[in-house]
C-alpha atoms as a PDB file:
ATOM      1  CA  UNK A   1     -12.733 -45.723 -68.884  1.00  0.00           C
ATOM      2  CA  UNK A   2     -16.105 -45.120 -69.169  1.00  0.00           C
ATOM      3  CA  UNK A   3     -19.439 -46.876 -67.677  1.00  0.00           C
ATOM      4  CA  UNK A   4     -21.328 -49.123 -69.872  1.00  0.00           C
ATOM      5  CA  UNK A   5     -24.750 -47.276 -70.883  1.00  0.00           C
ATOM      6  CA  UNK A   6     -26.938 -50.536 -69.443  1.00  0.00           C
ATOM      7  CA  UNK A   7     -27.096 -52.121 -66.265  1.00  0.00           C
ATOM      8  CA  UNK A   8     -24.036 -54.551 -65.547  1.00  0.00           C
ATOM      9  CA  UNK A   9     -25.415 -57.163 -63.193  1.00  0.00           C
ATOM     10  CA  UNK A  10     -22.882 -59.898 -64.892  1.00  0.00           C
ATOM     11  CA  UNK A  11     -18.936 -59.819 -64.752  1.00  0.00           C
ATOM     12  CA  UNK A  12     -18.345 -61.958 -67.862  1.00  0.00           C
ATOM     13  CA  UNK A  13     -20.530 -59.082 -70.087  1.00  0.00           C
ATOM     14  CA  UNK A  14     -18.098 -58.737 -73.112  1.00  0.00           C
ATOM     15  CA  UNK A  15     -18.819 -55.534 -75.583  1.00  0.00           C
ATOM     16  CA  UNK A  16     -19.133 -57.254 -79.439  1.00  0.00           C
ATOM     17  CA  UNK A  17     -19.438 -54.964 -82.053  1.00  0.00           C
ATOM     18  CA  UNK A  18     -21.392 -56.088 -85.150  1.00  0.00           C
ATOM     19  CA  UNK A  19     -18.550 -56.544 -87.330  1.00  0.00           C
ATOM     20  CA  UNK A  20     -16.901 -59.299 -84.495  1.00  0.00           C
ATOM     21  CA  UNK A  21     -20.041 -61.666 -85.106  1.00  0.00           C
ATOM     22  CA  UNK A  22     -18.685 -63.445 -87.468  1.00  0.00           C
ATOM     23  CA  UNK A  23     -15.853 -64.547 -84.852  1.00  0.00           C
ATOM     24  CA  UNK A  24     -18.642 -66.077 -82.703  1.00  0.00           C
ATOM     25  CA  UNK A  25     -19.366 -68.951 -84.412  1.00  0.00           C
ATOM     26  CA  UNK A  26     -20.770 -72.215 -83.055  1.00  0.00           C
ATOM     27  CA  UNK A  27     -17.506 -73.408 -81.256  1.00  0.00           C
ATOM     28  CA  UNK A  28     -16.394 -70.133 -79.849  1.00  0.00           C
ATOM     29  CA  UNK A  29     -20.040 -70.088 -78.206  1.00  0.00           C
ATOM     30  CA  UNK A  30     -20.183 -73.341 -77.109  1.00  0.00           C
ATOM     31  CA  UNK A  31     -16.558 -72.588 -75.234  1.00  0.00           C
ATOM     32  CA  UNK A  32     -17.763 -69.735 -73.474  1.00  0.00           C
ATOM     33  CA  UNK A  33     -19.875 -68.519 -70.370  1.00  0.00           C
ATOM     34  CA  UNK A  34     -19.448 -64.615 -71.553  1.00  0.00           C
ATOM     35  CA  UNK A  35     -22.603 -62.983 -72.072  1.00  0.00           C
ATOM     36  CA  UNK A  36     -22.440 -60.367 -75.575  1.00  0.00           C
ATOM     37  CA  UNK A  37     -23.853 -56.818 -75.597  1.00  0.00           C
ATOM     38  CA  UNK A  38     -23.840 -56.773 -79.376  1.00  0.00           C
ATOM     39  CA  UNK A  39     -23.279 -53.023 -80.150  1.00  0.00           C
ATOM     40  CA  UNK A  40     -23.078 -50.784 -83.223  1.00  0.00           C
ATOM     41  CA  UNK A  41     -21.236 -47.246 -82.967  1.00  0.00           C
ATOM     42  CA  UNK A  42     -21.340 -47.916 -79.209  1.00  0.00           C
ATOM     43  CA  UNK A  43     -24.706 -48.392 -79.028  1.00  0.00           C
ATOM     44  CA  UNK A  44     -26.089 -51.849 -77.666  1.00  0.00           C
ATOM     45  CA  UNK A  45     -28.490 -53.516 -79.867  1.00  0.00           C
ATOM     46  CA  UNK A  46     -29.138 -56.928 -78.995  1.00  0.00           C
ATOM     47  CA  UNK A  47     -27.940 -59.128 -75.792  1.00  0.00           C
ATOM     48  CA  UNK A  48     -26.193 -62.856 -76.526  1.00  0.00           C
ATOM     49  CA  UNK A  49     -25.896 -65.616 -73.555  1.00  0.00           C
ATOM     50  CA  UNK A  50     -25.686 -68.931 -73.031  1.00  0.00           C
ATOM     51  CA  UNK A  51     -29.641 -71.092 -73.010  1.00  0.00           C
ATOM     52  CA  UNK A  52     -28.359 -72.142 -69.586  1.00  0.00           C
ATOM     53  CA  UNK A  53     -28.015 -68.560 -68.810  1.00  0.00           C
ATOM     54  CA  UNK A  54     -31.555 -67.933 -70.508  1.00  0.00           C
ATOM     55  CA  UNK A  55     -32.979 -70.601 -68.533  1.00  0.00           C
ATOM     56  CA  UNK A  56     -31.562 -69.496 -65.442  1.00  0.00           C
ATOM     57  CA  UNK A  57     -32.688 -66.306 -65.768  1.00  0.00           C
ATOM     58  CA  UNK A  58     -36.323 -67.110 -66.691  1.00  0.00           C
ATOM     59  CA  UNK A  59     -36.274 -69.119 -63.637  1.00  0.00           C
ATOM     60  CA  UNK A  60     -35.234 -66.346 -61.271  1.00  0.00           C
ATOM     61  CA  UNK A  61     -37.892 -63.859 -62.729  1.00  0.00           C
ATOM     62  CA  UNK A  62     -40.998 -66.873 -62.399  1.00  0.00           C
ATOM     63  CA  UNK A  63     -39.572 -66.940 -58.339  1.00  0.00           C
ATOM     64  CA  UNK A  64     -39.782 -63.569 -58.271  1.00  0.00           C
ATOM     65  CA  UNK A  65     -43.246 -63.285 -59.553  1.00  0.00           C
ATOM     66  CA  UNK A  66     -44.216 -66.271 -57.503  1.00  0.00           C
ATOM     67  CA  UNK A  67     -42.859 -64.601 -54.129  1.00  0.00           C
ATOM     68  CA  UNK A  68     -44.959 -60.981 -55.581  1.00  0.00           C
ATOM     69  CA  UNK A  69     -48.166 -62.832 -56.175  1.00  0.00           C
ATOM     70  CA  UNK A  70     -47.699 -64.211 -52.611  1.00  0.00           C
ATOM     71  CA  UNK A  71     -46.985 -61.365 -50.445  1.00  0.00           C
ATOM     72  CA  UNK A  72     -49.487 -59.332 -52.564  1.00  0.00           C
ATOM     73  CA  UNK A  73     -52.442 -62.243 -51.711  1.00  0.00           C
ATOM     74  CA  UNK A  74     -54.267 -61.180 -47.949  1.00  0.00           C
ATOM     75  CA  UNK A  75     -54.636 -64.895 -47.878  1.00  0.00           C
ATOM     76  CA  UNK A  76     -51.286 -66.282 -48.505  1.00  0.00           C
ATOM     77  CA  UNK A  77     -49.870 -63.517 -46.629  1.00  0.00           C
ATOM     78  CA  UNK A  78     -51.961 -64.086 -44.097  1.00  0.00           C
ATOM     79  CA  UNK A  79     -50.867 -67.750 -43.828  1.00  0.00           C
ATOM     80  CA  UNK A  80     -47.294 -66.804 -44.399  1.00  0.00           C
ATOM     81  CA  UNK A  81     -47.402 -64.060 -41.101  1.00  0.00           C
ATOM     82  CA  UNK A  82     -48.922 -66.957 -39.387  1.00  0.00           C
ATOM     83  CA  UNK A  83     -46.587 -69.465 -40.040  1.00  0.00           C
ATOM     84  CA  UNK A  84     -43.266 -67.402 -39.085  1.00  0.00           C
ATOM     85  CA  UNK A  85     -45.961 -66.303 -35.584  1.00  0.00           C
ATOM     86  CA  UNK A  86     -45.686 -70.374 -35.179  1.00  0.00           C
ATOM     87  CA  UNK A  87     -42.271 -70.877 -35.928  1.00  0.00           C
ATOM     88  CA  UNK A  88     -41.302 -67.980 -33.485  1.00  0.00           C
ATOM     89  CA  UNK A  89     -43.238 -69.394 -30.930  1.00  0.00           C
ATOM     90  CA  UNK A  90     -41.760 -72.877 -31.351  1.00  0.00           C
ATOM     91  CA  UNK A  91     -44.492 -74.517 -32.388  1.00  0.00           C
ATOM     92  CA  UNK A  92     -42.739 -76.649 -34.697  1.00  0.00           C
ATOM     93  CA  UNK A  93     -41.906 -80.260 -35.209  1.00  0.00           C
ATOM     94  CA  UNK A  94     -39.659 -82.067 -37.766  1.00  0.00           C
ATOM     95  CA  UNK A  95     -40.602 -82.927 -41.061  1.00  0.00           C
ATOM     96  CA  UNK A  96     -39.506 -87.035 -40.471  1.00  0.00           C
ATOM     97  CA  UNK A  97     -41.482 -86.684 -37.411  1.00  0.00           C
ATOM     98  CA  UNK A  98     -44.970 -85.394 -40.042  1.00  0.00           C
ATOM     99  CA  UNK A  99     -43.878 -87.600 -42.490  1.00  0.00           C
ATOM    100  CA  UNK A 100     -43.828 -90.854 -40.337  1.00  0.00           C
ATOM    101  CA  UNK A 101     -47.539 -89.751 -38.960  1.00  0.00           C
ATOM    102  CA  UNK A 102     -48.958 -89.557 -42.824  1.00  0.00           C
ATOM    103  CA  UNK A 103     -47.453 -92.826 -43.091  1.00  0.00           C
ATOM    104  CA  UNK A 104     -49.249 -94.441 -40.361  1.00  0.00           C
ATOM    105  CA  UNK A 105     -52.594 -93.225 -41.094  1.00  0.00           C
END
């Protein structure tokens, strides 16, 4: 058997070539979690998944930017390094016990 030519990172990647399309229509997708590699003479052209899968996705790569943009800020790395400097040295207190101070002020 030979390895896929693109980066498998999902177990329920199915190999569709173009002349199957017409088998996924709106039901069969709707019943299904498989992701498509839509290929022609073995050669993947286009990539089919779920919106929730889309969604999903575009969600991990925003946290992923978000945690870049933070550790490449001196600032928010800064605050970050001091924060796990406080948390190792036990300087810490529970967030009920912040909460119920904001409340009373």
């Amino acid at each position: 058997m030979a390895l896929p030519t693109y980066p498998v990172i999902d177990p329920s990647i199915k190999q569709v070539g173009v002349s199957k399309l017409r088998e996924l229509n709106a039901t069969a997708l709707k019943e299904t979690d498989d992701t498509f590699v839509i290929q022609d003479n073995n050669t993947p052209l286009a990539v089919l998944l779920t919106y929730e899968k889309f969604l999903n996705m575009q969600q991990e790569l925003m946290s992923v930017i978000n945690t870049l943009e933070l550790l490449t800020d001196s600032k928010e790395l800064a605050g970050l390094v001091a924060g796990i400097e406080q948390l190792n040295a036990g300087r810490v207190r529970p967030l009920a016990e912040i909460e119920a101070e904001l409340e009373q002020k």
